[in-house]
Structures are given as structure tokens and as C-alpha cells.
C-alpha atoms as a PDB file:
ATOM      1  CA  UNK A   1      61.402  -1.251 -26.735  1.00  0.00           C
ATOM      2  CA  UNK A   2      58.960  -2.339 -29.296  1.00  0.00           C
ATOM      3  CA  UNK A   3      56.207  -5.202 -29.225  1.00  0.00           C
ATOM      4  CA  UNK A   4      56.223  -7.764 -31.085  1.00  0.00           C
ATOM      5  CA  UNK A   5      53.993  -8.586 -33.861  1.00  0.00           C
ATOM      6  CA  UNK A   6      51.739 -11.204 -32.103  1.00  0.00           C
ATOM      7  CA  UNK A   7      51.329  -8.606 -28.975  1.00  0.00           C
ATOM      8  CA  UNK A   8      53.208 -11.341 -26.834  1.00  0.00           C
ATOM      9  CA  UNK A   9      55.924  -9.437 -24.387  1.00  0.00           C
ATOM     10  CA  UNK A  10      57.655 -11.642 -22.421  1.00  0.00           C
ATOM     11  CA  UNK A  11      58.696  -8.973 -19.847  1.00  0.00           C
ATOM     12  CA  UNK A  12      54.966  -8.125 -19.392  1.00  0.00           C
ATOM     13  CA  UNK A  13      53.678 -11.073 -17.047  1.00  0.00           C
ATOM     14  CA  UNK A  14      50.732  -9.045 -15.806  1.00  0.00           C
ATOM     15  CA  UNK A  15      50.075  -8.574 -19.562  1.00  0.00           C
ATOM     16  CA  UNK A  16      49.941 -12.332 -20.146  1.00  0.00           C
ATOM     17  CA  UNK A  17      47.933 -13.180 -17.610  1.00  0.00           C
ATOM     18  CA  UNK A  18      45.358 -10.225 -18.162  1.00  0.00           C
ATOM     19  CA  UNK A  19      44.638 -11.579 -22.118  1.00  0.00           C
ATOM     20  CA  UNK A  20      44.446 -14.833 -20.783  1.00  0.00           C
ATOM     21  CA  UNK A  21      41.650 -13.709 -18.178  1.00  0.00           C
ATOM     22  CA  UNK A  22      39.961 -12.124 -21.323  1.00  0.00           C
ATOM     23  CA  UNK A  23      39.811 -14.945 -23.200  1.00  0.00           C
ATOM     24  CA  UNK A  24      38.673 -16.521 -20.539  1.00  0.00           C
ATOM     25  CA  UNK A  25      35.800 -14.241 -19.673  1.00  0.00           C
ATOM     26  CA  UNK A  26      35.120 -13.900 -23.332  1.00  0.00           C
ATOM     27  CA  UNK A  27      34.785 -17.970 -23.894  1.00  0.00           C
ATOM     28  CA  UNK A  28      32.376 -18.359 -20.509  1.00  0.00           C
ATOM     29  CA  UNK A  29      30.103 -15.287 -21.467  1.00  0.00           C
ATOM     30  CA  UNK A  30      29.491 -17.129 -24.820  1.00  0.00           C
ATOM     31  CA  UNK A  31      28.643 -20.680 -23.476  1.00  0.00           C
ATOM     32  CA  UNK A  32      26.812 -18.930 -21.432  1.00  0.00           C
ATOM     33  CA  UNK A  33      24.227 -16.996 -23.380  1.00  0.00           C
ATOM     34  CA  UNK A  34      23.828 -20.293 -25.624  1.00  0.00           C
ATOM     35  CA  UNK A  35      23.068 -21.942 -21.932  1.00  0.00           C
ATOM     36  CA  UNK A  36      20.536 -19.882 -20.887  1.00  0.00           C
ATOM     37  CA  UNK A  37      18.883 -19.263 -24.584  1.00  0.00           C
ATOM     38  CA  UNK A  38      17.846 -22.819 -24.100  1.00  0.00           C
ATOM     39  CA  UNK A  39      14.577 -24.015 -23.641  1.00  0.00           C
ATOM     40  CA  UNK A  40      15.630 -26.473 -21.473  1.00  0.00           C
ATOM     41  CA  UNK A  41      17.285 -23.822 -18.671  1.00  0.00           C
ATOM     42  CA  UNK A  42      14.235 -22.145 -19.209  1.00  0.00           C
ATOM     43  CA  UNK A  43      12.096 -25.237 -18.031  1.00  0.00           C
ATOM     44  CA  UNK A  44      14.296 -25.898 -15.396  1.00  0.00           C
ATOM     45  CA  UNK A  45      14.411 -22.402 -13.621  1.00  0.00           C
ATOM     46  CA  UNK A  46      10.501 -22.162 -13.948  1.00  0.00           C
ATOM     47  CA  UNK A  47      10.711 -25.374 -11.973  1.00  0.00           C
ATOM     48  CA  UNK A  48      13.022 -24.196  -9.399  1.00  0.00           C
ATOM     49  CA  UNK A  49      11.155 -20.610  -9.465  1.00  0.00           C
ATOM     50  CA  UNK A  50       7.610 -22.678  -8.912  1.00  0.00           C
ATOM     51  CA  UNK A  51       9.461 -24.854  -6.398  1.00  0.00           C
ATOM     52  CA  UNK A  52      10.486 -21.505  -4.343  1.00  0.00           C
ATOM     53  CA  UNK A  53       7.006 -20.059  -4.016  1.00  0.00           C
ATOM     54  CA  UNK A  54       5.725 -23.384  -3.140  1.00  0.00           C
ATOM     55  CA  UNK A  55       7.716 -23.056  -0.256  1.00  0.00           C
ATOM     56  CA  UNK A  56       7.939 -19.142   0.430  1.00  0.00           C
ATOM     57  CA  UNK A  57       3.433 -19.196   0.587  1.00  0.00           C
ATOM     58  CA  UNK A  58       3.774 -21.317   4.226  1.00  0.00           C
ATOM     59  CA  UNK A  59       6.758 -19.120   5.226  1.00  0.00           C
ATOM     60  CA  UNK A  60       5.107 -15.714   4.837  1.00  0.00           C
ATOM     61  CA  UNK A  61       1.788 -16.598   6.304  1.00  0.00           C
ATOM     62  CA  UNK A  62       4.023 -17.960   9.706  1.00  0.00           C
ATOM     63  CA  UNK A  63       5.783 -14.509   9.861  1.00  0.00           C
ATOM     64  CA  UNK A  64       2.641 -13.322   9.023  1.00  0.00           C
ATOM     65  CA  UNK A  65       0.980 -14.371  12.017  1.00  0.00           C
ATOM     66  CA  UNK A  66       4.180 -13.982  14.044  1.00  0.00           C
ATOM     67  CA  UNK A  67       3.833  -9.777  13.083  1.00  0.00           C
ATOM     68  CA  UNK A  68       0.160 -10.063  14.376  1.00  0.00           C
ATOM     69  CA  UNK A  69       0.997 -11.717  17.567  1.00  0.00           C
ATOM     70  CA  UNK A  70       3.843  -9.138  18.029  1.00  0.00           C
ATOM     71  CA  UNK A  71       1.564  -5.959  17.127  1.00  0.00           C
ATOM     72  CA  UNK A  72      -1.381  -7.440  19.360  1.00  0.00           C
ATOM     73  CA  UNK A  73       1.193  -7.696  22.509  1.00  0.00           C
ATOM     74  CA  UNK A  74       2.698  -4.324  21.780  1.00  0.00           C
ATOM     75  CA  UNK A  75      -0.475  -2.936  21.290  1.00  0.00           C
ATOM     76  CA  UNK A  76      -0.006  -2.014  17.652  1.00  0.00           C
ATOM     77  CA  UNK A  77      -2.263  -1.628  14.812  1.00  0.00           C
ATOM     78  CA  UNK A  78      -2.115  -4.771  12.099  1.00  0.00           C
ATOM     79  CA  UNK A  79      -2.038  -4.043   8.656  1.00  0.00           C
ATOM     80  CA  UNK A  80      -5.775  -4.818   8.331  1.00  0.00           C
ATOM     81  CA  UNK A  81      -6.843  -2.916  11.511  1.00  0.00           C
ATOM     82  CA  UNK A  82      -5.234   0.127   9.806  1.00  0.00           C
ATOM     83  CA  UNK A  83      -6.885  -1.349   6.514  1.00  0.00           C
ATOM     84  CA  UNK A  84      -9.944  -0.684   7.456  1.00  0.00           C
ATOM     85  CA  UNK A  85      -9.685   2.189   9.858  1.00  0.00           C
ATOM     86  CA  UNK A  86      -8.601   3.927   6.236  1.00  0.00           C
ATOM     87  CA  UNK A  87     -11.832   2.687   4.408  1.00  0.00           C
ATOM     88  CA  UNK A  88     -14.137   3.600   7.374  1.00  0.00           C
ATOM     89  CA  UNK A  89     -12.933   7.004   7.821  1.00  0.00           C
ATOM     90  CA  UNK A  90     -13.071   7.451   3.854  1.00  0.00           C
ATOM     91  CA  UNK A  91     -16.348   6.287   4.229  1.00  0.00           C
ATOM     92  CA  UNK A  92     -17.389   9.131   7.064  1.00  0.00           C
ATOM     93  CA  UNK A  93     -15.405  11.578   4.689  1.00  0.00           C
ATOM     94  CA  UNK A  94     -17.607  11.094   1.862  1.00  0.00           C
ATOM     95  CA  UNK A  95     -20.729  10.946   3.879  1.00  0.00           C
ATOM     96  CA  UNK A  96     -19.691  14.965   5.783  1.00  0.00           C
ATOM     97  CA  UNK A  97     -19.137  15.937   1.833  1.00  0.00           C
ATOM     98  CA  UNK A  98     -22.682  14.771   1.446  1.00  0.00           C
ATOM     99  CA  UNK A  99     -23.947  16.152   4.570  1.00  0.00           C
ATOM    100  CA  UNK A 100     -22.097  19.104   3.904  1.00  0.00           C
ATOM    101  CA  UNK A 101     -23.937  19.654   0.723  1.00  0.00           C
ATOM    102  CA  UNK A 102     -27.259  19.389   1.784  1.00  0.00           C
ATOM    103  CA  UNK A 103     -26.622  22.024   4.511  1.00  0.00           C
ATOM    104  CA  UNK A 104     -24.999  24.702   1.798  1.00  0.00           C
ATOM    105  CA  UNK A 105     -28.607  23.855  -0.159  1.00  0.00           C
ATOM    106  CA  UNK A 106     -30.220  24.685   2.818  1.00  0.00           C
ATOM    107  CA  UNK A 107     -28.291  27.603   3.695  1.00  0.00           C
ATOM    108  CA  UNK A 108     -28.931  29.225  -0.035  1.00  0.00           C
ATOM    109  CA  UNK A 109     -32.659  28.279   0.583  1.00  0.00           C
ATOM    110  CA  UNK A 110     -32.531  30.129   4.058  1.00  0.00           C
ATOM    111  CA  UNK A 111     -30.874  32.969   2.091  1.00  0.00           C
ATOM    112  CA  UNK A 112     -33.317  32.743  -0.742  1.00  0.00           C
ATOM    113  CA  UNK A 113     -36.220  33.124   2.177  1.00  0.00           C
ATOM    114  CA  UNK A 114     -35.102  35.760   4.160  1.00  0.00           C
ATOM    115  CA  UNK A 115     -34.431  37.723   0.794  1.00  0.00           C
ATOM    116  CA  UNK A 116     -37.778  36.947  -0.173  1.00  0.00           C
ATOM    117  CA  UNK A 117     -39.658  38.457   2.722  1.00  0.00           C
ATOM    118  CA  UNK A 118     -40.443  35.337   4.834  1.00  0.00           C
ATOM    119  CA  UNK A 119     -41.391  31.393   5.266  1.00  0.00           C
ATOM    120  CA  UNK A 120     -44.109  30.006   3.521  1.00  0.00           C
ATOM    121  CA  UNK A 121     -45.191  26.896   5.607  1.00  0.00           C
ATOM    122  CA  UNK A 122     -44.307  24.719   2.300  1.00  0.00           C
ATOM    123  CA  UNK A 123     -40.921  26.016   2.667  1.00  0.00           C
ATOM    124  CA  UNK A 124     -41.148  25.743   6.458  1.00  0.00           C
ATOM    125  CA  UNK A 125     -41.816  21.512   6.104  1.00  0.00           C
ATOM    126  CA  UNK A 126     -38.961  21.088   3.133  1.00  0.00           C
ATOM    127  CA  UNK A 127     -36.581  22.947   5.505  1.00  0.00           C
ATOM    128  CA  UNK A 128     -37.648  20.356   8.460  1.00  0.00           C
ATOM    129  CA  UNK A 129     -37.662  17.138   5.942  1.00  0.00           C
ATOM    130  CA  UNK A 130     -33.931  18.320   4.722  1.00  0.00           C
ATOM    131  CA  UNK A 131     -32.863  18.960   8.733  1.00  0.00           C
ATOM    132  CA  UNK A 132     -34.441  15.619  10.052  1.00  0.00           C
ATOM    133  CA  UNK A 133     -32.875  13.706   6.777  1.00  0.00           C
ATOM    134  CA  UNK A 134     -29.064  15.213   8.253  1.00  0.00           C
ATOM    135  CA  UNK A 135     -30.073  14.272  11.896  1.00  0.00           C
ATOM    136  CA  UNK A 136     -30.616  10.642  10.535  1.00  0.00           C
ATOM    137  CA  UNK A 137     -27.095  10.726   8.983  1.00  0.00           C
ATOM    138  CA  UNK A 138     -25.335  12.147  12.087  1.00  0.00           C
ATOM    139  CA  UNK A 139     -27.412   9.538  14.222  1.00  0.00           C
ATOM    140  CA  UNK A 140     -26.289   6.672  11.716  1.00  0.00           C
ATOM    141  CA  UNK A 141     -22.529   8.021  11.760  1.00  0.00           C
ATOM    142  CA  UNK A 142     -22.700   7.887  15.849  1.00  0.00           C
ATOM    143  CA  UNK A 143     -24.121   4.080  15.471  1.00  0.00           C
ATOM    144  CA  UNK A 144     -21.687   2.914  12.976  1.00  0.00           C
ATOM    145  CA  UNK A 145     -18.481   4.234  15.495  1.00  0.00           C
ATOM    146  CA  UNK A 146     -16.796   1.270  16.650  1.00  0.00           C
ATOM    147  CA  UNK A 147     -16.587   1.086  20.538  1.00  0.00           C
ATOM    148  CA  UNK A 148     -12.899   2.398  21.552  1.00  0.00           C
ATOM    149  CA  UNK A 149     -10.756  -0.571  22.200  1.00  0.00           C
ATOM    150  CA  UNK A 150      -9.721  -1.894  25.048  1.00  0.00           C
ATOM    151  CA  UNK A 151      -6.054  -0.883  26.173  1.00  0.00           C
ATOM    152  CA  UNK A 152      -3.908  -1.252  29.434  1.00  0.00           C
ATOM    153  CA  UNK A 153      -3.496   1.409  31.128  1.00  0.00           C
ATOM    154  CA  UNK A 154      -0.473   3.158  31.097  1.00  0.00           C
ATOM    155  CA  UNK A 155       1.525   5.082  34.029  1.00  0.00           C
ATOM    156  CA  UNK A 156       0.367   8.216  31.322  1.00  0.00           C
ATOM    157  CA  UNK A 157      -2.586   7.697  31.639  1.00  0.00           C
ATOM    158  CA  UNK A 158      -2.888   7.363  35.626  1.00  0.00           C
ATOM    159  CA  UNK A 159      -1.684  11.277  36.045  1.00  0.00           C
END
């Protein structure tokens, strides 16, 4: 059996209606793409996009506060509890670096003195300034700890 010239078979109905569907497809695709090259769709969807977070800004701050309510009940960490739980404890971890350094200094000074035979009372008061400077830091460190807070008390924690 041979097609025709025109690619028409009339035994082929699925054939029919499948170039049909392509023109079809082919026709919307193009009116289309002129459609949305517009500037005037373009307008219009910044409208409906502006529109949208106009209303989505009152939405997320309710669940917002519904999520705090929630974690606060359940006796959960917010977002910005754990927020700033991250800052302060990157803020002790830089201060033990520091602290940290000033004791290897005064470890390698130690060393340096005992190597040298003994403490000259110059050395004796640096050595003191340097320790009292650290005690200062460690006090400051215990001050800035936040008092634990305040939980129920669980049937854990009774036993």
C-alpha cells in the first residue's frame, strides 16, 4: 500500500487526527510567544505578581506567629532563639581562640624562663598582668551566660 502524495491516508484515522493535533499545537505555541513577547502581558503579570506579594507579606507573618506560638507550647527553639544561640556561641568561640592564645604566649614565656635559669620579678608582674587579663575574660564569659530557661518538668526529669 502506498501513500499518497499529500500524506493524507484515509485508512489511517489516528494519523489524521495526530497532524491535526500538530497543527494545532504548532498554531497555539506561535500566538503564544507573540502573547507573551508583549509589553502589555508583561505589565499585566508584574501587576498580578505585585498584587500576590501584597497579599502573601500578611499571610507569612500570621503563620509566622502561628510557628512561634506552636514552638513556645512545645517547648521548641524559634528560628531567632536558635539565631542567636549560633551568634553567641560564635562569639564565646572566638573569645577561647583569643584566650587560648594568650595562654600558649604565656606558656612559651614560662618555657623561655625556666630555660633561662629563673623569674626576674619584671617577668614575675607581666606573667600576673597576662593571668589577671584571662581571669577578667573568663569572669566576663560567666556574666554574659544567659540564665537557663525555664522548662516544665518532665516525668525524665523526676527519676
Amino acid at each position: 500500500m502506498t501513500q499518497p502524495p499529500n500524506g493524507f491516508d484515509p485508512n489511517d484515522p489516528i494519523g489524521t487526527w495526530r497532524a491535526w493535533r500538530d497543527a494545532s499545537l504548532d498554531a497555539w505555541a506561535k500566538s503564544l510567544t507573540a502573547m507573551v513577547n508583549t509589553e502589555t502581558f508583561s505589565q499585566a503579570i508584574g501587576a498580578q505578581l505585585d498584587a500576590l506579594l501584597a497579599v502573601s507579606g500578611p499571610v507569612q507573618q500570621a503563620v509566622q506567629q502561628y510557628m512561634e506560638r506552636y514552638l513556645a507550647q512545645a517547648q521548641l527553639p524559634s528560628r531567632n532563639e536558635v539565631v542567636t544561640l549560633a551568634s553567641r556561641l560564635t562569639n564565646i568561640e572566638f573569645r577561647l581562640d583569643d584566650m587560648q592564645a594568650q595562654l600558649d604566649e604565656l606558656t612559651s614565656l614560662l618555657r623561655q624562663l625556666a630555660a633561662n635559669g629563673g623569674l626576674a620579678p619584671t617577668d614575675a608582674s607581666l606573667i600576673g598582668s597576662r593571668l589577671s587579663a584571662i581571669e577578667e575574660q573568663l569572669t566576663a564569659l560567666a556574666a554574659a551566660r544567659p540564665a537557663a530557661r525555664n522548662r516544665k518538668t518532665t516525668s525524665e526529669d523526676k527519676e
